[in-house]
C-alpha atoms as a PDB file:
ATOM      1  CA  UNK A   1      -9.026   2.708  -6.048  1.00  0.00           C
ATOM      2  CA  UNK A   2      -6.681   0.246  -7.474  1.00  0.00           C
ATOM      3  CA  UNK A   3      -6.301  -0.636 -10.955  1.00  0.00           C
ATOM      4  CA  UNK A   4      -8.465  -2.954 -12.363  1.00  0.00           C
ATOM      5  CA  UNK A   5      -5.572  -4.077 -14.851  1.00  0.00           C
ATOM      6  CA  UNK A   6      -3.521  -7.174 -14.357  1.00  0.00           C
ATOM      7  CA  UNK A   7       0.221  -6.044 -12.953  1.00  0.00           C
ATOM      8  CA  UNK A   8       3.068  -7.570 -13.309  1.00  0.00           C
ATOM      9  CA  UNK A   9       5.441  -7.421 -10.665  1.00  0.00           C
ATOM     10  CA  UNK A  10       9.206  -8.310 -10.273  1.00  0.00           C
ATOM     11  CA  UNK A  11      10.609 -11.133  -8.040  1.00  0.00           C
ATOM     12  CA  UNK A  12      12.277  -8.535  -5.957  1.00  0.00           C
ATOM     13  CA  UNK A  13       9.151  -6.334  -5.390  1.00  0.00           C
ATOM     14  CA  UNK A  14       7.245  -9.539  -4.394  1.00  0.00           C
ATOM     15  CA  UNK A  15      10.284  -9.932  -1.571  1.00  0.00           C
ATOM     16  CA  UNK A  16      10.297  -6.404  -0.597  1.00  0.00           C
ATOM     17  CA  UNK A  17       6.235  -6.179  -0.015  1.00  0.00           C
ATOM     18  CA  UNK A  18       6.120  -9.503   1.971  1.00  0.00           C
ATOM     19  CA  UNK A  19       8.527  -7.881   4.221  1.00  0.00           C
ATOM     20  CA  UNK A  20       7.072  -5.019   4.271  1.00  0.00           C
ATOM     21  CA  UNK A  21       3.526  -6.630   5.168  1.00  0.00           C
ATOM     22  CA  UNK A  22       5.190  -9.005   7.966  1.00  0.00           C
ATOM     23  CA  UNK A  23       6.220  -5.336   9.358  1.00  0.00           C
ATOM     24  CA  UNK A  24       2.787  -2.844   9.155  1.00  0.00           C
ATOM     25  CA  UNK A  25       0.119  -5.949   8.632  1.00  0.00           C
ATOM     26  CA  UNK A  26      -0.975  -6.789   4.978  1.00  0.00           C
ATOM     27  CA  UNK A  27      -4.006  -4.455   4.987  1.00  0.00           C
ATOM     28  CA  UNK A  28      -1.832  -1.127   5.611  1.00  0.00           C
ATOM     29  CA  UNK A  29       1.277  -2.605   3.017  1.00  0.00           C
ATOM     30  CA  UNK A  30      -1.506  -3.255   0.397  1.00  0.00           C
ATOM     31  CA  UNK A  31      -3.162  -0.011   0.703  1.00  0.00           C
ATOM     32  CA  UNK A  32       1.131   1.358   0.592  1.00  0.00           C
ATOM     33  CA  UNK A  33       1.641   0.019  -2.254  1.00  0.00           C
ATOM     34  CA  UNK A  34      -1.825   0.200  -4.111  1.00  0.00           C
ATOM     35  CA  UNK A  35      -2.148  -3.121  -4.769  1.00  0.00           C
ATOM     36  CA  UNK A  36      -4.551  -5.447  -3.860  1.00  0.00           C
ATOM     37  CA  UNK A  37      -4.836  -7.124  -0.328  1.00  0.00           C
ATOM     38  CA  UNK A  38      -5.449 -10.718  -1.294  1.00  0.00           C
ATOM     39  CA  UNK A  39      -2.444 -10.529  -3.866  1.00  0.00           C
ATOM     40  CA  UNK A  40      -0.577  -9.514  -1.024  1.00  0.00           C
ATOM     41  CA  UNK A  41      -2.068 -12.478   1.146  1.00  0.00           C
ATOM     42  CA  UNK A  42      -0.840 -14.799  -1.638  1.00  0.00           C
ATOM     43  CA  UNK A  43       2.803 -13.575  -1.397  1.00  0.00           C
ATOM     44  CA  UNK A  44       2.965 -14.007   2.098  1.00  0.00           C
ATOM     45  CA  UNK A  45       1.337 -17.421   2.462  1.00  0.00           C
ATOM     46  CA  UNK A  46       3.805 -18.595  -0.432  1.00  0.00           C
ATOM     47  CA  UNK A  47       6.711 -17.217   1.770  1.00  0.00           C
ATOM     48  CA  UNK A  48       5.298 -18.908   4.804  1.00  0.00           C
ATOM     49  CA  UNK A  49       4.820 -22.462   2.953  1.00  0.00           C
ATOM     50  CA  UNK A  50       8.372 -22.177   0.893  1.00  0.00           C
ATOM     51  CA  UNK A  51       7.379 -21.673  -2.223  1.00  0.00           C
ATOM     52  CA  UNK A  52       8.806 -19.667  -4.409  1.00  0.00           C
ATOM     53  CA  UNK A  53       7.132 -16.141  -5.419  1.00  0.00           C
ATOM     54  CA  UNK A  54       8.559 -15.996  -9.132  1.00  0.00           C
ATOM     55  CA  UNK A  55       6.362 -17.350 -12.019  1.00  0.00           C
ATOM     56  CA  UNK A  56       8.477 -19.797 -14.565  1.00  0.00           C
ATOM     57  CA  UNK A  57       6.634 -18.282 -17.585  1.00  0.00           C
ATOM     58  CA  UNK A  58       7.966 -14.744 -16.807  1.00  0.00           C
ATOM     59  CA  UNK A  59       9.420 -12.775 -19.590  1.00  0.00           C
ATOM     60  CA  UNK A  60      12.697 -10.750 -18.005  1.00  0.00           C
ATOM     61  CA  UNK A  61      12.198  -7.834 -16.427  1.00  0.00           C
ATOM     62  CA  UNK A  62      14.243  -4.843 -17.717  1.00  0.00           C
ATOM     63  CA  UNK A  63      16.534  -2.966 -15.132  1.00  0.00           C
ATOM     64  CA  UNK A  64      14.513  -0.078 -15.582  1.00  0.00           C
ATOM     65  CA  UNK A  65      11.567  -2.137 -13.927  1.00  0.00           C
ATOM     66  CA  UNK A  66      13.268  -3.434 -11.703  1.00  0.00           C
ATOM     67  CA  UNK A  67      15.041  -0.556 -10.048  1.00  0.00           C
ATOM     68  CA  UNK A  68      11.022   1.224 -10.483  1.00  0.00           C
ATOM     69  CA  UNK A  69       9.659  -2.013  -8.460  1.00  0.00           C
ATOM     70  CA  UNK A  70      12.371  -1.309  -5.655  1.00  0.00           C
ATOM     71  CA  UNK A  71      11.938   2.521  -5.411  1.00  0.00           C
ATOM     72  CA  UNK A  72       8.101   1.886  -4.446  1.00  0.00           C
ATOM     73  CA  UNK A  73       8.689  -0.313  -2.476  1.00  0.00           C
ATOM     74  CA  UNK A  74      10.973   1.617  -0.657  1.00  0.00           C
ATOM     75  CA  UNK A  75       8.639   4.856  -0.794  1.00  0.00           C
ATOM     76  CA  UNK A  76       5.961   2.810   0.314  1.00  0.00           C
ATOM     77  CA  UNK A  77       7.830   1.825   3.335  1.00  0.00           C
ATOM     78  CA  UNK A  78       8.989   5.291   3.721  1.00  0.00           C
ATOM     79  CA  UNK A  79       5.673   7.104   4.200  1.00  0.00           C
ATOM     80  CA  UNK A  80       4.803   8.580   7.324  1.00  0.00           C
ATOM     81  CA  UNK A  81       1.658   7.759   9.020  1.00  0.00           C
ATOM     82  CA  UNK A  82      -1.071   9.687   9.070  1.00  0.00           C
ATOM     83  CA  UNK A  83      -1.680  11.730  12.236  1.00  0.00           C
ATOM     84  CA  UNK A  84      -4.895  10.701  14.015  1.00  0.00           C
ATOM     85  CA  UNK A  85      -5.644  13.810  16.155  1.00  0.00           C
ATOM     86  CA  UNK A  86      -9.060  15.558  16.666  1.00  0.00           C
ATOM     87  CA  UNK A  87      -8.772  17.564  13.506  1.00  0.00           C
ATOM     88  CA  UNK A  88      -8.035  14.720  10.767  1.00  0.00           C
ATOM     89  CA  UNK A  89     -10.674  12.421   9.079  1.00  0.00           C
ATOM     90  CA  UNK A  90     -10.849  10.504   6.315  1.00  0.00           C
ATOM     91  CA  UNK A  91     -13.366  11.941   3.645  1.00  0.00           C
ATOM     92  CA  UNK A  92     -14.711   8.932   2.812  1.00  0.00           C
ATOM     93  CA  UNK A  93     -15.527   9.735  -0.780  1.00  0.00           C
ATOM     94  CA  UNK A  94     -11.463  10.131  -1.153  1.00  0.00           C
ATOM     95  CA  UNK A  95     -10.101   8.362   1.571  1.00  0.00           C
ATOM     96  CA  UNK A  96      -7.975  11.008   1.950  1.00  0.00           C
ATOM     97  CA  UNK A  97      -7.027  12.813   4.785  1.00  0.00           C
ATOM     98  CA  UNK A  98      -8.504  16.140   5.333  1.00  0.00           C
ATOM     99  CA  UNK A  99      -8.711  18.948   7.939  1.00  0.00           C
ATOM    100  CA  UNK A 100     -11.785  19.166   9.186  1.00  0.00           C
ATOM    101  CA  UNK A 101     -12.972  22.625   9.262  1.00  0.00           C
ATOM    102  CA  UNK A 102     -13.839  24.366  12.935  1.00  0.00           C
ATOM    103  CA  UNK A 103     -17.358  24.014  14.437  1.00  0.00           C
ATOM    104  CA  UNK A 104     -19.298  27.281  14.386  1.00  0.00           C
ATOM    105  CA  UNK A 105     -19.984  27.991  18.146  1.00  0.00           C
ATOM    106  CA  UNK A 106     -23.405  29.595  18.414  1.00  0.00           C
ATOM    107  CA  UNK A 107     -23.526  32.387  21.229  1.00  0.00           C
ATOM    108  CA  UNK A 108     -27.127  32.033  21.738  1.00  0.00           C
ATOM    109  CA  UNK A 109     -27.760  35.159  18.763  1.00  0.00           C
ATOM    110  CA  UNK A 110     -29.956  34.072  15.382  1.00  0.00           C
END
């Protein structure tokens, strides 16, 4: 799941994930980038009223942060998707996708 933590994230990676949710919908950018969904929401209705994403009472982020922020977001929007064919599922304990293993095909013998 996601962190239950509060996160701190840079002005650029707030740009970056907006884009990125205007691109593959919010739901599949906020499950990209492991972050919560309504964060993600507030980002983009921000964008969409003109308001600006940064915080005044920020401390400054270090480059080292920064250039971190950018290289998930660019990961995130890197990832191929998930191949939906007959012999993927999701194990829904993980959420992760598995191959499922093949059916046993009885030939009529106990």
């Amino acid at each position: 799941m996601y962190p239950s933590t509060r996160r701190n994230y840079t002005d650029e990676f707030k740009t970056q994930a907006v884009a990125l949710a205007e691109s593959v919908g919010r739901t599949e950018a906020a499950r990209q980038l492991e972050m919560s969904v309504k964060t993600l929401d507030n980002w983009v209705n921000a964008t969409r009223k003109g308001q600006p994403l940064s915080s005044p009472e920020r401390k400054p982020i270090t480059k080292e942060d920064s250039e971190l922020a950018r290289l998930r977001a660019e990961v995130a929007e890197l990832r191929i998707p998930r191949p939906s064919g007959h012999l993927f599922h999701k194990h829904p304990a993980t959420d992760s996708t598995m191959i499922r293993p093949p059916i046993p095909r009885s030939s009529g013998h106990p």
